[in-house]
N, C-alpha and C. Protein backbone atom coordinates (compact mmCIF):
# COMPACT_ATOMS: atom_id res chain seq x y z
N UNK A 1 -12.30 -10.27 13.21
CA UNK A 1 -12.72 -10.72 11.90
C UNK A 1 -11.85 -11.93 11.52
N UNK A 2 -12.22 -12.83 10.73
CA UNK A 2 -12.03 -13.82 10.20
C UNK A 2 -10.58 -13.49 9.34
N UNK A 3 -9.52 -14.35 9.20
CA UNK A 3 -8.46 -14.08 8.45
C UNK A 3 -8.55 -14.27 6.90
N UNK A 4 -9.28 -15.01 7.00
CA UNK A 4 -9.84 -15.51 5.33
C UNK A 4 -10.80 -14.29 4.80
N UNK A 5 -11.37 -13.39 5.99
CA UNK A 5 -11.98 -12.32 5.26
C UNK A 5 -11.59 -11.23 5.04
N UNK A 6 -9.96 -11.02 5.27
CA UNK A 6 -9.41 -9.85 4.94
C UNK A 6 -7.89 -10.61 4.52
N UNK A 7 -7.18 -9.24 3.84
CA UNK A 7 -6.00 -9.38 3.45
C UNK A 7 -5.65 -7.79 3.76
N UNK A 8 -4.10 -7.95 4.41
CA UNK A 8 -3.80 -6.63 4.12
C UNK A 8 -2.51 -6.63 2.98
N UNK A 9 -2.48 -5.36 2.75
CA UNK A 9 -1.42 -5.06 1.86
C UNK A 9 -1.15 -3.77 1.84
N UNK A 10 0.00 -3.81 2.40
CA UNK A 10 0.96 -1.82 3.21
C UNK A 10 0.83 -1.22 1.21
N UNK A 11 0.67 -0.15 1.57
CA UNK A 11 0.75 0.74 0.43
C UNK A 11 2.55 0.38 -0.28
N UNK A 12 3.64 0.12 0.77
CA UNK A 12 5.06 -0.08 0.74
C UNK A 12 5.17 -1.16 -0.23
N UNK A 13 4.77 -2.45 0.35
CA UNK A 13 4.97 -3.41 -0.60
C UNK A 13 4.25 -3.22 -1.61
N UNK A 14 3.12 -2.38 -1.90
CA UNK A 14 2.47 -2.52 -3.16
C UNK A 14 3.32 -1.68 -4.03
N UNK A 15 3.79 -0.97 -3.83
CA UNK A 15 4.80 0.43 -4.71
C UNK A 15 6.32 -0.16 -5.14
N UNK A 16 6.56 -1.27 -4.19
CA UNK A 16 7.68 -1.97 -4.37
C UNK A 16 7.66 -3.22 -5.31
N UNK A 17 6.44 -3.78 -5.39
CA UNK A 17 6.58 -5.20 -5.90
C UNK A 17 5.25 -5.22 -6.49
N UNK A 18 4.43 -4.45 -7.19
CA UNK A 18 3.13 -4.31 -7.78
C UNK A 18 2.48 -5.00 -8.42
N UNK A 19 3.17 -6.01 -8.93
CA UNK A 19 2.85 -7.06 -10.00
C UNK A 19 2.35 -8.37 -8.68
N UNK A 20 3.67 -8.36 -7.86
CA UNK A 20 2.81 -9.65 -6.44
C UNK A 20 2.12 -9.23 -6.07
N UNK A 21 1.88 -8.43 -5.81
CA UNK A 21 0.82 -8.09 -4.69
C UNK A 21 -0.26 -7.44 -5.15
N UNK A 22 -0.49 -7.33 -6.25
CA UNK A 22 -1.71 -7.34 -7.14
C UNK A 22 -2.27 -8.75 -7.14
N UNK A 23 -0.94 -10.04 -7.29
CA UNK A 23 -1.78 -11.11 -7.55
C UNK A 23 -1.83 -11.24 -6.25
N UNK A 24 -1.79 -11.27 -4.98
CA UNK A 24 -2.15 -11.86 -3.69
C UNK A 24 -3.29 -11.47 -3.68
N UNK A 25 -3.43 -10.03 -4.29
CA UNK A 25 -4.83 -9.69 -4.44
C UNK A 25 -6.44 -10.41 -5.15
N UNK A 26 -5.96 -10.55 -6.14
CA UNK A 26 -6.35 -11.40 -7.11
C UNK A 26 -6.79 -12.22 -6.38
N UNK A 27 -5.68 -13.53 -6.04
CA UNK A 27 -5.76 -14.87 -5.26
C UNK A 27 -7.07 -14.71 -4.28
N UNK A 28 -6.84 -13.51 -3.42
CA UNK A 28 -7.61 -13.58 -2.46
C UNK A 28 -9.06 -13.35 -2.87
N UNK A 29 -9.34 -12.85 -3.93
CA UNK A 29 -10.33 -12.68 -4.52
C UNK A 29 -11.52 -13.35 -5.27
N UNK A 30 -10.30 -14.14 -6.04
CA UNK A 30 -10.69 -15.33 -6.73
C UNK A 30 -10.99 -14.97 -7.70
N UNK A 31 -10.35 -14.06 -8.43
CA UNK A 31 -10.37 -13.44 -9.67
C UNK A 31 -9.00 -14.15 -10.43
N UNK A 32 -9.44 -13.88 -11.51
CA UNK A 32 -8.66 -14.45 -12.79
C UNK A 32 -8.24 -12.77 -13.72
N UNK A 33 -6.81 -12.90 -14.29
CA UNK A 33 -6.67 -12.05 -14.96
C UNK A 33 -5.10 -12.38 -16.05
N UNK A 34 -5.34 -12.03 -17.05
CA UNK A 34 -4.22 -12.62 -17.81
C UNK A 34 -2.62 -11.57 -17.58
N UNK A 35 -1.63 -11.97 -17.81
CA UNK A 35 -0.61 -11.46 -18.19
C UNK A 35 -0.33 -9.94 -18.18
N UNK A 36 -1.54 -9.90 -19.66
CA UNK A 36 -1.39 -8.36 -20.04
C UNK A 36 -2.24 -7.52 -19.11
N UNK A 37 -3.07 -8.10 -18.81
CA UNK A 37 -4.06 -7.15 -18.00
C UNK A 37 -3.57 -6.92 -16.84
N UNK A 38 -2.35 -7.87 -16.03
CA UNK A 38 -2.03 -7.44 -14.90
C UNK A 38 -0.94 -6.35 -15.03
N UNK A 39 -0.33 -6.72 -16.33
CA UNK A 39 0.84 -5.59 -16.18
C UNK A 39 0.00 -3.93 -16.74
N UNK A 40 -0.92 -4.51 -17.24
CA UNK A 40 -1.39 -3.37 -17.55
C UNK A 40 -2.18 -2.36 -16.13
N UNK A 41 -2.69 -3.39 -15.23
CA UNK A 41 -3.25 -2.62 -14.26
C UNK A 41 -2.54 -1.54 -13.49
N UNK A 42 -1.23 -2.36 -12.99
CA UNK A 42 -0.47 -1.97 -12.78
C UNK A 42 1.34 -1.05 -13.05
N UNK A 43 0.50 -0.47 -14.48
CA UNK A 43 1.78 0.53 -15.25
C UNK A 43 1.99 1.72 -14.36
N UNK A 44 1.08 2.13 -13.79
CA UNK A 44 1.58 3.69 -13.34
C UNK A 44 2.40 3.43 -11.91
N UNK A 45 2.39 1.89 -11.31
CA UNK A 45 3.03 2.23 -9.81
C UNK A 45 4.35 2.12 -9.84
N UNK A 46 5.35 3.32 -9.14
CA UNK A 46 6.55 3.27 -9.11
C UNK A 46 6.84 3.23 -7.98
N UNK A 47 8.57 2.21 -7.65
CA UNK A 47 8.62 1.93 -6.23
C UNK A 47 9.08 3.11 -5.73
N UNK A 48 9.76 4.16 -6.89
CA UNK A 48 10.27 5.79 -5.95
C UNK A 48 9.23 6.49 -5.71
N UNK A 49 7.99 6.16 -5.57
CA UNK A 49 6.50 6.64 -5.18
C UNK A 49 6.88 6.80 -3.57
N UNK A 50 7.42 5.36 -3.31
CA UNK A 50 7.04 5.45 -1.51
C UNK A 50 8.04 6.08 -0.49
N UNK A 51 7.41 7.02 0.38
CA UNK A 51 8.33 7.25 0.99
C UNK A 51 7.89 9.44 0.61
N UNK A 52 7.73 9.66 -0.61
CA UNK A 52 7.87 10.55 -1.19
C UNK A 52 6.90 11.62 -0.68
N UNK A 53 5.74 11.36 -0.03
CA UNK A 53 4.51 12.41 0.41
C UNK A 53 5.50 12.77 1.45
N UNK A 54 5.99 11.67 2.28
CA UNK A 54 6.20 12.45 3.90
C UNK A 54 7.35 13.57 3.81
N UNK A 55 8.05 13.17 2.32
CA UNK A 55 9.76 13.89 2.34
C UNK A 55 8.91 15.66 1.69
N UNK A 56 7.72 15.36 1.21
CA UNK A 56 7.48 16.60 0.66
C UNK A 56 7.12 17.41 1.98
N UNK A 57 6.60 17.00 3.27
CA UNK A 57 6.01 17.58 4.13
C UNK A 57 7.44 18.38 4.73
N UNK A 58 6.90 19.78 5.74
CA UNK A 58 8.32 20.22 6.62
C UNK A 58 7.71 19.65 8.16
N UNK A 59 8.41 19.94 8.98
CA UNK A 59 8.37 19.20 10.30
C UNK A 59 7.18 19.58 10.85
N UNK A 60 6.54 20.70 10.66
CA UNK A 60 5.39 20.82 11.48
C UNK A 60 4.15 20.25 11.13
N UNK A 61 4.06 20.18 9.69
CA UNK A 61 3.17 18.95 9.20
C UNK A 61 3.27 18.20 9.38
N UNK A 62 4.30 17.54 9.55
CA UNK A 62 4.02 16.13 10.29
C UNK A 62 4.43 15.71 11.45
N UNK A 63 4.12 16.79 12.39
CA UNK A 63 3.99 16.85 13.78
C UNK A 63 2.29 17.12 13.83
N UNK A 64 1.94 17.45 13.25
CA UNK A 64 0.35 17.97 13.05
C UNK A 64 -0.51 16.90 12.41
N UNK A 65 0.50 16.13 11.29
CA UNK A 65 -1.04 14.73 11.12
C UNK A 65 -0.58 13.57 11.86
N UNK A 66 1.15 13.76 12.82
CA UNK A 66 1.21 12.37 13.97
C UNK A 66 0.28 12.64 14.81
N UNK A 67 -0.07 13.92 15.64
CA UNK A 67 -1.15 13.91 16.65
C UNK A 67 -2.22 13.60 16.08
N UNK A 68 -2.65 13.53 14.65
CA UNK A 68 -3.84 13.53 13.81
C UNK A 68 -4.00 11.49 14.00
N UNK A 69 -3.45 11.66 13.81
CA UNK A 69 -3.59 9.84 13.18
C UNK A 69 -2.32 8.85 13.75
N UNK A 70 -1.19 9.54 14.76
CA UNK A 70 -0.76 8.54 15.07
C UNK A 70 -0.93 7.29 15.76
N UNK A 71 -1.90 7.27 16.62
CA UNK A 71 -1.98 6.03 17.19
C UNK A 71 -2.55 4.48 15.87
N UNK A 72 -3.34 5.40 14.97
CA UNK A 72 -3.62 4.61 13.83
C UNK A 72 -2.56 4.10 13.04
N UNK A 73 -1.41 5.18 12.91
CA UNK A 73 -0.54 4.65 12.44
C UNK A 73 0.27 3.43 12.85
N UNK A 74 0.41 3.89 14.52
CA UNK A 74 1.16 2.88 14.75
C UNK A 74 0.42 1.48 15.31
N UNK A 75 -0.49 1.53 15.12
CA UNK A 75 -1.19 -0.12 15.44
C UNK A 75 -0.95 -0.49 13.65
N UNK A 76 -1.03 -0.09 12.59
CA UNK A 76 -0.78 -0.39 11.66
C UNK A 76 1.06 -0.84 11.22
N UNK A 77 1.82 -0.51 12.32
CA UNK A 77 3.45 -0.69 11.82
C UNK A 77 3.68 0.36 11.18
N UNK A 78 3.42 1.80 11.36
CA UNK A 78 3.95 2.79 10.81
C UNK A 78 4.15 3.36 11.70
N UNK A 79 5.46 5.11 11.93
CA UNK A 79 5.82 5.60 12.46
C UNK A 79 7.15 5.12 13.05
């Protein structure tokens, strides 16, 4: 696919820096949005969000969704 027809954006940097990477979003979109509306879109994301599903799991769960989805993961830079 075309680079101009996608953007990615890791769930990581979005939880970390929500306000950029909303607008990369935006940008890529070609949407317009003011000030308030961006901070407003983005009130509920916290950066101590990330990281937090996997710490809730115990080891065998996530020995059970790496065979599930790891190779996905790791062509994505996770794992």
């Amino acid at each position: 696919m075309p680079e101009d027809k996608w953007l990615e954006v890791t769930y990581e940097d979005f939880g970390i820096s929500p306000e950029r990477e909303l607008g990369r979003v935006r940008d890529f979109l070609g949407l317009e949005a003011g000030a308030a509306e961006r901070k407003e879109a983005v009130a509920g994301v916290q950066a101590t969000s990330v990281g937090k599903g996997r710490e809730a799991l115990d080891g065998d769960a996530v020995g059970r969704l790496e065979r599930l989805v790891g190779d996905a993961l790791g062509r994505f830079g996770y794992g």
